[in-house]
Protein backbone atom coordinates (compact mmCIF):
# COMPACT_ATOMS: atom_id res chain seq x y z
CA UNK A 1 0.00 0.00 0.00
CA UNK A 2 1.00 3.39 -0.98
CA UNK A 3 1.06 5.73 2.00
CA UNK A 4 2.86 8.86 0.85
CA UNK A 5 4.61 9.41 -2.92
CA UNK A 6 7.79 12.23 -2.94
CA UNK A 7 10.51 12.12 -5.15
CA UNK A 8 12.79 10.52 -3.96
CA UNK A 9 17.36 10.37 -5.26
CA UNK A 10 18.34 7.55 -5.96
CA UNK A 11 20.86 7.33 -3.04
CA UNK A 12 17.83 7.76 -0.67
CA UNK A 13 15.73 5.07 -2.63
CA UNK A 14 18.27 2.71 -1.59
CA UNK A 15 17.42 2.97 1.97
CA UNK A 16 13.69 0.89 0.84
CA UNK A 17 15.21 -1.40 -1.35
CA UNK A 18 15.86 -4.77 0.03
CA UNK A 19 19.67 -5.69 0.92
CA UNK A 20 19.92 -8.95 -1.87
CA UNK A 21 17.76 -7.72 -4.46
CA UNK A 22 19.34 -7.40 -7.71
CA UNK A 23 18.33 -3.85 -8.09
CA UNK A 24 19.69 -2.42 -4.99
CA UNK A 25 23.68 -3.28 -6.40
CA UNK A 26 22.71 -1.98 -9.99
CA UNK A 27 21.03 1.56 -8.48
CA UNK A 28 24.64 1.52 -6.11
CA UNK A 29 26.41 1.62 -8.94
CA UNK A 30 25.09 4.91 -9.80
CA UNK A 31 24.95 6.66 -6.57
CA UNK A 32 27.29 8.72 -5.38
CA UNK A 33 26.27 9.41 -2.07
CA UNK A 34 25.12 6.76 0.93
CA UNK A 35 21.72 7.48 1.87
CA UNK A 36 22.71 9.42 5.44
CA UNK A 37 24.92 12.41 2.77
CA UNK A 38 21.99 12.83 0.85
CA UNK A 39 19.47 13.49 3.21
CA UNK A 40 21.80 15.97 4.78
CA UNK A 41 22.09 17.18 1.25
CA UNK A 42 18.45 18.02 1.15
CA UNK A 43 17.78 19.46 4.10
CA UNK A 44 20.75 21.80 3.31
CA UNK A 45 19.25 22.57 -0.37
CA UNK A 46 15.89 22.86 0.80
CA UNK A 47 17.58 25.42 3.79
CA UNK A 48 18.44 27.99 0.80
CA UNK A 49 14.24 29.06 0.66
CA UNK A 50 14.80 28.95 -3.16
CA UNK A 51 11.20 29.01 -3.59
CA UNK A 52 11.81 27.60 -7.49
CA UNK A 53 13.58 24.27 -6.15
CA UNK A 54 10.84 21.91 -5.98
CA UNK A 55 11.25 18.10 -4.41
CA UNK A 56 11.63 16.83 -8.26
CA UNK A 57 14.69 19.55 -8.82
CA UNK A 58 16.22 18.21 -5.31
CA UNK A 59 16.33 14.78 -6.34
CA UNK A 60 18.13 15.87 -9.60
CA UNK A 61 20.23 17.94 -7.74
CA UNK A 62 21.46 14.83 -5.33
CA UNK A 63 21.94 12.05 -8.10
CA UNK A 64 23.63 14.87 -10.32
CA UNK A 65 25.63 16.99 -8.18
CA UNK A 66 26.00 19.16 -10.99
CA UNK A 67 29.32 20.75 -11.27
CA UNK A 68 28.86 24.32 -13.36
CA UNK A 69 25.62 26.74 -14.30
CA UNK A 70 25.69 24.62 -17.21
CA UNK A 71 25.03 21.12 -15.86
CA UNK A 72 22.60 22.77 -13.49
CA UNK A 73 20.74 24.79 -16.30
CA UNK A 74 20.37 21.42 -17.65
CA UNK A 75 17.95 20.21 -14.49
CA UNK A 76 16.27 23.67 -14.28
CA UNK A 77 14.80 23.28 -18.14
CA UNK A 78 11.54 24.69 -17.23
CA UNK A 79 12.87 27.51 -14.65
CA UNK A 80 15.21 30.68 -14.94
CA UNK A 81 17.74 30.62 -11.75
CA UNK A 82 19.20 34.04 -10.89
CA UNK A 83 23.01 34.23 -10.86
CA UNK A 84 22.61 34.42 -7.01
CA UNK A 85 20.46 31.43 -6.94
CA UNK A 86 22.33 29.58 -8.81
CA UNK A 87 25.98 30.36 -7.04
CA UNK A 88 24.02 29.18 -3.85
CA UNK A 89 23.01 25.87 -4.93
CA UNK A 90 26.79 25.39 -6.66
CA UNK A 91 28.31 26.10 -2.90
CA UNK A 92 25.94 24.06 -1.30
CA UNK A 93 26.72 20.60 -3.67
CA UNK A 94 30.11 21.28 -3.78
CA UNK A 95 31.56 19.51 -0.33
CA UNK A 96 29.49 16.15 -1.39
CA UNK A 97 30.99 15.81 -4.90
């Protein structure tokens, strides 16, 4: 039974996933955070009070960790960050890349 539906990164998805399934190793191998770094990640993203970062755009941000305005311009297809904006989310990745 579904009980609540967010969007979730993947590193965080990893936490529900069983321990020997199959998928859980496959997902690993594209995570680059553990579970624990990437809910600190979020709560520090979703800190900043950029009203424009929805809970889809954090997820991106967390399985990305998008290096330059470029890579993040590349999430935010649908929204214009401000130069401010996006220096803030930059700083904020870059000690978990």
């Amino acid at each position: 039974m579904i009980k609540k539906s967010e969007p979730l990164s993947m590193s965080e998805s990893v936490e529900y996933m069983e321990k020997e399934d199959p998928l859980t190793g496959f997902v690993k191998k594209f995570t680059k955070l553990d579970s624990e770094k990437a809910k600190e990640l979020r709560n520090k993203i979703e800190e900043l009070g950029i009203i424009k970062i929805n809970e889809k755009y954090v997820a991106k941000l967390i399985d990305t960790l998008p290096r330059d305005k470029d890579e993040l311009n590349k999430i935010f297809v649908d929204v214009s960050l401000s130069e401010d904006e996006a220096n803030k989310i930059l700083e904020t990745i870059k000690p978990y890349r």
